[in-house]
Protein backbone atom coordinates (compact mmCIF):
# COMPACT_ATOMS: atom_id res chain seq x y z
CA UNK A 1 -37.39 140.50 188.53
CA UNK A 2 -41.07 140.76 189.41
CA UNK A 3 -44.10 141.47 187.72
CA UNK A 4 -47.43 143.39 189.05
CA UNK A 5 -50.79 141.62 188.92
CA UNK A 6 -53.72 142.71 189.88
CA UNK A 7 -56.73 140.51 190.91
CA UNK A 8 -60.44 140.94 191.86
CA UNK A 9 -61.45 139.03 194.87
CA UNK A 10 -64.71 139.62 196.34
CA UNK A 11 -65.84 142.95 194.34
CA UNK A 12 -62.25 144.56 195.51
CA UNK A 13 -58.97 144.75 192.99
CA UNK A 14 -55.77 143.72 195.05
CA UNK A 15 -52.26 144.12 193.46
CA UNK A 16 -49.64 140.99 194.06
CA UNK A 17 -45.70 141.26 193.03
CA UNK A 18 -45.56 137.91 191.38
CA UNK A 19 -41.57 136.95 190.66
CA UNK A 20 -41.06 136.14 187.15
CA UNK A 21 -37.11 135.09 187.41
CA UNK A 22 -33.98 135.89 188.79
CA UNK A 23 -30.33 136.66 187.36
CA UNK A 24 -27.03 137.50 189.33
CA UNK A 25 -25.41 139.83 187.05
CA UNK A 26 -25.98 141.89 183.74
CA UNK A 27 -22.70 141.98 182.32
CA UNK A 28 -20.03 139.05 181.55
CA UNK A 29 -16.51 139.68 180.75
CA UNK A 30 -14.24 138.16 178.32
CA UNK A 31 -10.32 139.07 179.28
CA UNK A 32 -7.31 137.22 178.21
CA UNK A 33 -4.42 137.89 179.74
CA UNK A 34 -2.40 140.85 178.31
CA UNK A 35 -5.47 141.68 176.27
CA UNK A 36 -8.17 143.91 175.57
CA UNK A 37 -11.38 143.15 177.81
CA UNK A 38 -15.13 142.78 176.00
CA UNK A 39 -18.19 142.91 177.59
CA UNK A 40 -21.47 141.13 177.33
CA UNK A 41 -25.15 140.91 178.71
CA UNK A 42 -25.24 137.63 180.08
CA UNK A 43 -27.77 135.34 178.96
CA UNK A 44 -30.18 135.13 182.38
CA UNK A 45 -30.56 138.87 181.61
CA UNK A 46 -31.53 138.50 178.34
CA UNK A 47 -34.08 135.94 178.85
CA UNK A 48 -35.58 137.90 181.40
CA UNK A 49 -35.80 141.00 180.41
CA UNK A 50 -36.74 139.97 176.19
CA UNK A 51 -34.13 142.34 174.79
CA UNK A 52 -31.33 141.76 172.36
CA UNK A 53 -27.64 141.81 172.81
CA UNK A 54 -25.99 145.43 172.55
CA UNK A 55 -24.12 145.15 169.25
């Protein structure tokens, strides 16, 4: 995940893409075996992104 900042050097505004964290995946299951499967936002995601768990 990045971020855009922008910066005045010298009298001129540059923009940089500054990364802020990284996650591999948004969802995480939960099977059994022979059951029903339930999903969830992982945790890394969460962090990230600063939202709450779908309910």
């Amino acid at each position: 995940m990045t971020k855009i900042i922008k910066k005045k050097v010298a009298g001129k505004t540059i923009t940089e893409k500054v990364e802020i964290g990284r996650y591999d995946h948004v969802y995480e299951s939960t099977a059994a075996s022979g059951g029903p499967i339930f999903w969830k936002q992982s945790d890394d995601y969460l962090n990230l992104t600063k939202s709450k768990p779908y309910k």
